[in-house]
C-alpha atoms as a PDB file:
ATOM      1  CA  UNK A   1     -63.231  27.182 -15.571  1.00  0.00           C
ATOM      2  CA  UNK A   2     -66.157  28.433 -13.614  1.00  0.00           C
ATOM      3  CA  UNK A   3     -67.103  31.315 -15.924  1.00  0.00           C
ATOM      4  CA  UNK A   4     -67.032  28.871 -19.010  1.00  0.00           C
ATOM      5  CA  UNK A   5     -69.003  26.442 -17.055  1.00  0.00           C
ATOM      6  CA  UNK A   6     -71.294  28.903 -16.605  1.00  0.00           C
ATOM      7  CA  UNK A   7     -71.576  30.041 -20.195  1.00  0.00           C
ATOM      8  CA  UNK A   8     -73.240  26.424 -20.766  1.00  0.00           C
ATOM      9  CA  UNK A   9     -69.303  24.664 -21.804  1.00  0.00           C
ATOM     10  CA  UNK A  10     -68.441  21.476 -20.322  1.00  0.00           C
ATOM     11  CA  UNK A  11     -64.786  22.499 -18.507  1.00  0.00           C
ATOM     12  CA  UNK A  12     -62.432  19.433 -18.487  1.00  0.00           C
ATOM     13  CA  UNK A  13     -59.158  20.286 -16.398  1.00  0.00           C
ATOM     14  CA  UNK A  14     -56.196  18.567 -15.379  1.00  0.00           C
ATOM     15  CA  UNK A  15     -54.510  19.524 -12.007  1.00  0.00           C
ATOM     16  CA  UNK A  16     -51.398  17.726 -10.284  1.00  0.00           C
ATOM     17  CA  UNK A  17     -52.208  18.114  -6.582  1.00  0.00           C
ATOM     18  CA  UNK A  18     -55.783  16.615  -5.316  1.00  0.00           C
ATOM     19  CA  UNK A  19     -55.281  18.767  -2.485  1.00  0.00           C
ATOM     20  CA  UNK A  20     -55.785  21.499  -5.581  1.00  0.00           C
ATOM     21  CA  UNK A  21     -58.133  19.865  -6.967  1.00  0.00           C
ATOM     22  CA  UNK A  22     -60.474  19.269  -3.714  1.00  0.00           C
ATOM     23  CA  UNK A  23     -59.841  23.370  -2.615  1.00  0.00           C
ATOM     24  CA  UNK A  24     -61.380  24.149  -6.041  1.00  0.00           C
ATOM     25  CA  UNK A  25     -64.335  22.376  -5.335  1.00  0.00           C
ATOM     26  CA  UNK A  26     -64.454  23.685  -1.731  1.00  0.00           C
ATOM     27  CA  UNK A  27     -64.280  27.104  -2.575  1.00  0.00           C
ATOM     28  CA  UNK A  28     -67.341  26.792  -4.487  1.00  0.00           C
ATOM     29  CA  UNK A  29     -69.447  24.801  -2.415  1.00  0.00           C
ATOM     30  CA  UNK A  30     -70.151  21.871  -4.384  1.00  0.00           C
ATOM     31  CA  UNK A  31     -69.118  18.073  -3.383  1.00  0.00           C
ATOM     32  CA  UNK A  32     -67.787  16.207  -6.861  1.00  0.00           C
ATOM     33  CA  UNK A  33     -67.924  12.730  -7.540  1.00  0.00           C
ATOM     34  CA  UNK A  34     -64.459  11.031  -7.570  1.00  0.00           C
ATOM     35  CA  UNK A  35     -63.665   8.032  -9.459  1.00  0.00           C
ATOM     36  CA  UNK A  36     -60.701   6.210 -10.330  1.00  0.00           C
ATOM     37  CA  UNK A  37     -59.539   6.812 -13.919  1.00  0.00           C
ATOM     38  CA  UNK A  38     -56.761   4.892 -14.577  1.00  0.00           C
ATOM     39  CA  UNK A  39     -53.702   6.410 -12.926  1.00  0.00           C
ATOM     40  CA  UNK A  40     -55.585   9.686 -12.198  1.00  0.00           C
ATOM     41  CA  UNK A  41     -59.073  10.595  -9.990  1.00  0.00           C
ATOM     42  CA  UNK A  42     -61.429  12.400 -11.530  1.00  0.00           C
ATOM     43  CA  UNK A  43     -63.392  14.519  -9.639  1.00  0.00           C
ATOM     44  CA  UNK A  44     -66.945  15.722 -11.466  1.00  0.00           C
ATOM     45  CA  UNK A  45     -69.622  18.007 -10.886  1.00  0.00           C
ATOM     46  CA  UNK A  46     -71.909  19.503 -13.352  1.00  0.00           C
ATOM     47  CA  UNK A  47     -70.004  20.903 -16.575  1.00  0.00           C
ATOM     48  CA  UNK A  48     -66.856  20.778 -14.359  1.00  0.00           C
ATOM     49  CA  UNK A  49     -64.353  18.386 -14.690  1.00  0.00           C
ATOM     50  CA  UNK A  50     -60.850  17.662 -13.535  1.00  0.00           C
ATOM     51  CA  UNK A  51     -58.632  14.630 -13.401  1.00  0.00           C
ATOM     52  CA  UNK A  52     -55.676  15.324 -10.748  1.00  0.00           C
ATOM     53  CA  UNK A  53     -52.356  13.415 -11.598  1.00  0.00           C
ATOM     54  CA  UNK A  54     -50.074  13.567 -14.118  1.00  0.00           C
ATOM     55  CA  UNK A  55     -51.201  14.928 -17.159  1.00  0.00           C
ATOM     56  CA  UNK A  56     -48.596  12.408 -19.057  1.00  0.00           C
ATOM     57  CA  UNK A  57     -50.671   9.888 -17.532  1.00  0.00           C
ATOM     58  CA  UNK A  58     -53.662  11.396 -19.044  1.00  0.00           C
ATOM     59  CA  UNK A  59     -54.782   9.435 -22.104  1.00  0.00           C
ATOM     60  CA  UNK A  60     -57.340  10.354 -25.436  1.00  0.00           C
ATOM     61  CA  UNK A  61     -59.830   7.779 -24.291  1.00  0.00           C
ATOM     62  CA  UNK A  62     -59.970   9.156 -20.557  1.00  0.00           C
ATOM     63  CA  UNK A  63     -60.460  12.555 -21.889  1.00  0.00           C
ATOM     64  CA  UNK A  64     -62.459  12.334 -24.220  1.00  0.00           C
ATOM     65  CA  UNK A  65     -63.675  14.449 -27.521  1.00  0.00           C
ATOM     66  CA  UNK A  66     -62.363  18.036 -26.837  1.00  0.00           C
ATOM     67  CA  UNK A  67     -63.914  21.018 -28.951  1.00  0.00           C
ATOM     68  CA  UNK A  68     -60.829  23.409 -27.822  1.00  0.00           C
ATOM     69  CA  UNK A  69     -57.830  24.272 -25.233  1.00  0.00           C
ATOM     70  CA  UNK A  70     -57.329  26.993 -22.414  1.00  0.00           C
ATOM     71  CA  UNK A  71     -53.967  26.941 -20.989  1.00  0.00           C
ATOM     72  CA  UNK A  72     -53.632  29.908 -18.328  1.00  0.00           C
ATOM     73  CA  UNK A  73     -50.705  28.672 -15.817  1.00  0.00           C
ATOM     74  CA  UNK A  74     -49.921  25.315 -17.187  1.00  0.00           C
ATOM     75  CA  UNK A  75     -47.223  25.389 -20.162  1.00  0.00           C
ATOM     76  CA  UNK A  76     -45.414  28.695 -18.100  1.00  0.00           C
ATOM     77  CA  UNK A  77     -45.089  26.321 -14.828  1.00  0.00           C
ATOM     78  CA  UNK A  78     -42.645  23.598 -16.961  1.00  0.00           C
ATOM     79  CA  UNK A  79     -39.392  23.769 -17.788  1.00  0.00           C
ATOM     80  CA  UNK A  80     -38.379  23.544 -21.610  1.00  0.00           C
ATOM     81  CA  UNK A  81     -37.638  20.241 -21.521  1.00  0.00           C
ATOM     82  CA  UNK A  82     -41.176  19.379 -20.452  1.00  0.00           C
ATOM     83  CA  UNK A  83     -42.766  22.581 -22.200  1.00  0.00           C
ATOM     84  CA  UNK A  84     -42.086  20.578 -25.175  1.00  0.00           C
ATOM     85  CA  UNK A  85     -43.344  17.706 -24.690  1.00  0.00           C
ATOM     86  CA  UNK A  86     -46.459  18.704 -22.836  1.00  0.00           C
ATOM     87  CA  UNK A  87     -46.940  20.329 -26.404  1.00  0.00           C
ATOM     88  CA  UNK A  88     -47.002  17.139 -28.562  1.00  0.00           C
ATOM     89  CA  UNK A  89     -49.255  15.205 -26.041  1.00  0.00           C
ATOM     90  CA  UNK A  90     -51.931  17.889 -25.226  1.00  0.00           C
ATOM     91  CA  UNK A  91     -51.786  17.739 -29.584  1.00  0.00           C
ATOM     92  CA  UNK A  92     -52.123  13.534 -29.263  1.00  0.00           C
ATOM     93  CA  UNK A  93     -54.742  14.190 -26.446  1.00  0.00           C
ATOM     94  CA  UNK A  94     -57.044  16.413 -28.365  1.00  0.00           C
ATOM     95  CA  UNK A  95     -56.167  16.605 -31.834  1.00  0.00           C
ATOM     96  CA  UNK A  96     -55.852  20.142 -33.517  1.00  0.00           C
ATOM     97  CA  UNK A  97     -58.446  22.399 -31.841  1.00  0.00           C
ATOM     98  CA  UNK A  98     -58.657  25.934 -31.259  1.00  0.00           C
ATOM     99  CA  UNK A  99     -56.256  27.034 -28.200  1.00  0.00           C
ATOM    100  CA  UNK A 100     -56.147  30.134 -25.715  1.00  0.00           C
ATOM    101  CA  UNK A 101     -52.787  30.558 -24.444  1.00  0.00           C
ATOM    102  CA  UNK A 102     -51.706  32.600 -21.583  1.00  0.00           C
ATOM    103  CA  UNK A 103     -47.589  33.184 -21.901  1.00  0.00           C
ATOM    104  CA  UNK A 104     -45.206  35.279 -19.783  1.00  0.00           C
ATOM    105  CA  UNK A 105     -41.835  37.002 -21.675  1.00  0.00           C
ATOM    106  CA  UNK A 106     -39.065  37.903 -19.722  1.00  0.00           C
ATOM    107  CA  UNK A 107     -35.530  37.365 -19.485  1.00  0.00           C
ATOM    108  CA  UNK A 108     -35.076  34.582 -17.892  1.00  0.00           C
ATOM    109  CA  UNK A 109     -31.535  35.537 -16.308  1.00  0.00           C
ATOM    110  CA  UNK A 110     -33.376  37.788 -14.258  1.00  0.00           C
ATOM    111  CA  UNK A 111     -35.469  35.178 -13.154  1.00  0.00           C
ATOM    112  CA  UNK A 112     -34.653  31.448 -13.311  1.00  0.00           C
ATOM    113  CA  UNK A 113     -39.047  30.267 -12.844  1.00  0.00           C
ATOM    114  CA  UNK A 114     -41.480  29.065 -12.136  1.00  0.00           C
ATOM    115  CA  UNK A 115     -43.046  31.088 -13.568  1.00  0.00           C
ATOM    116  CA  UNK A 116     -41.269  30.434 -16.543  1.00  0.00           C
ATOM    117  CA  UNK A 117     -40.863  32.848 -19.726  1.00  0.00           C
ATOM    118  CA  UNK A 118     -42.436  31.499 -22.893  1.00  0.00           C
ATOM    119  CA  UNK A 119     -41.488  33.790 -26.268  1.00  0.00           C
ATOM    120  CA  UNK A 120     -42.901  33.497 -29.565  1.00  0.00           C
ATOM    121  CA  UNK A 121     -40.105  31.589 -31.067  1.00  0.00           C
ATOM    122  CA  UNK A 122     -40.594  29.090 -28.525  1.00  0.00           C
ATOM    123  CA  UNK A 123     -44.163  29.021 -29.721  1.00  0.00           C
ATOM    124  CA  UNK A 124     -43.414  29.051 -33.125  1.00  0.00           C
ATOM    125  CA  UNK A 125     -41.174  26.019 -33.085  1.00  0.00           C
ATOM    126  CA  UNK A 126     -43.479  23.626 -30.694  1.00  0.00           C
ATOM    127  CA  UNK A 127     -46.723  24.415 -32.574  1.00  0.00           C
ATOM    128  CA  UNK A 128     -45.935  26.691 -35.904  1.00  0.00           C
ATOM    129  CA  UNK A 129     -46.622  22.968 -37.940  1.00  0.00           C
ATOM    130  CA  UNK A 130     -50.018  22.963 -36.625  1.00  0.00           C
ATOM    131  CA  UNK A 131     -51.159  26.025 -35.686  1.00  0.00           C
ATOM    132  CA  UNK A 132     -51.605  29.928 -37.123  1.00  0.00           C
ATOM    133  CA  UNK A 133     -51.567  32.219 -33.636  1.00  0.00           C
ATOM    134  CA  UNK A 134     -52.320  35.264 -33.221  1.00  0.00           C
ATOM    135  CA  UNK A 135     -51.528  37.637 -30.145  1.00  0.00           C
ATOM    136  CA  UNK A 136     -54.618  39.526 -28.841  1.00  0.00           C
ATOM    137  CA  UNK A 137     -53.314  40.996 -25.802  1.00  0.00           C
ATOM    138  CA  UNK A 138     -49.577  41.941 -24.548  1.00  0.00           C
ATOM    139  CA  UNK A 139     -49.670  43.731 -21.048  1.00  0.00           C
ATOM    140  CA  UNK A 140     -46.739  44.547 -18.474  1.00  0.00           C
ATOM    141  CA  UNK A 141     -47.190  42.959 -15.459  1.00  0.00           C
ATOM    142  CA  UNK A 142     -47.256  45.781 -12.777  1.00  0.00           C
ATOM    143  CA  UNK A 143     -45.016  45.418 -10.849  1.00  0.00           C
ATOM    144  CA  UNK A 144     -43.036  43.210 -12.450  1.00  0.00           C
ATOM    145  CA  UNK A 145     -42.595  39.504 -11.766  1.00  0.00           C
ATOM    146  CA  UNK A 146     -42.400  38.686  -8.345  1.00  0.00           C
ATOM    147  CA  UNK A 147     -41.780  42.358  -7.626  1.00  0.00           C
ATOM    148  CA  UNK A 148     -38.423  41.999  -9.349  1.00  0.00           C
ATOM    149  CA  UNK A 149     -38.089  41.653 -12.995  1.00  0.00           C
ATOM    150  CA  UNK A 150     -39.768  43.312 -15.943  1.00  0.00           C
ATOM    151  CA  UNK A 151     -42.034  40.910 -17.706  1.00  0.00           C
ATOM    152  CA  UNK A 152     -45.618  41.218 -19.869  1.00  0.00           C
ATOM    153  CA  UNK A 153     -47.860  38.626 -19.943  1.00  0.00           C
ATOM    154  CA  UNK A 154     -49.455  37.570 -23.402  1.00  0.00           C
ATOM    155  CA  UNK A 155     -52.694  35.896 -24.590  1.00  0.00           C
ATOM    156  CA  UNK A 156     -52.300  34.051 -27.834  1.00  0.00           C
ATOM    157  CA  UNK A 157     -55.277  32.225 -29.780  1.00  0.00           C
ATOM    158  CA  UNK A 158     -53.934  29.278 -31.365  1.00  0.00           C
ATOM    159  CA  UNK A 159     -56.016  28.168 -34.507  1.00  0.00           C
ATOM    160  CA  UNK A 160     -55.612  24.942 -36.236  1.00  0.00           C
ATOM    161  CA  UNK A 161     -53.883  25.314 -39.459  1.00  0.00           C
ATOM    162  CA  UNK A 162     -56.208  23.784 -42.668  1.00  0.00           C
ATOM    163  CA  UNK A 163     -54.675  20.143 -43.392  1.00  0.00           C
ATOM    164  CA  UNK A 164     -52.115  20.039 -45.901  1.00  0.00           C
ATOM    165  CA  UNK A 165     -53.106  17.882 -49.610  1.00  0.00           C
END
């Protein structure tokens, strides 16, 4: 968030935990303002934004116009259930934009998450309607996953698909 911020973006995030939200801040030295917004707090600063709550609570008018998506921890920390439906709101929340998506693959016997593992079919079946992706980057993770399973993690761009006549 900080590095696009400081490309000239304006960073809109959405964090659970406001004790999260309010170490983010801290760690960079800079006070936000906080104001109620609806059933969340948004904290602001800047180009930096981020509303801490529920991001089901989180609505299109809140958010605002969004120009694109990066999702490094968020979709791999649900479980399927949710995975899929965080999928068709973040869609209702911002429309078809361009989407950075950081996934982890593993087998998921050897590891029951969070983290959890996120494979292409998954992909494929949440946001192949919408959506042509392309992997950029697949990588091990040394180490493996919490020092105990085999796993790569993979960054996917996720680019609206032209609307159909």
């Amino acid at each position: 968030m900080v590095w696009l911020a400081g490309q000239g973006y304006h960073v809109t995030g959405c964090e659970l935990s406001d004790i999260a939200v309010h170490r983010f801040f801290s760690d960079l030295g800079i006070t936000p303002d906080i104001v109620d917004a609806g059933p969340l707090r948004c904290f602001s600063t800047g180009t930096i934004r981020i509303f801490a709550g529920n991001i089901f609570d989180l609505t299109p008018d809140l958010l605002g116009p969004m120009d694109g998506i990066y999702d490094r921890a968020a979709l791999i920390a649900l479980p399927e259930d949710l995975r899929r439906a965080y999928a068709v709101h973040l869609l209702f929340l911002t429309g078809p934009v361009p989407e950075l998506l950081v996934t982890l693959d593993y087998d998921q016997s050897c590891l029951k998450g969070p983290p959890f593992s996120v494979d292409e079919a998954f992909l494929r079946e949440c946001y192949g309607q919408t959506y042509a992706f392309t992997l950029l980057e697949s990588r091990a993770v040394e180490g493996g996953l919490k020092g105990r399973c085999p796993a790569s993690e993979n960054v996917w761009r996720f680019s609206p698909l032209p609307p159909s006549s």
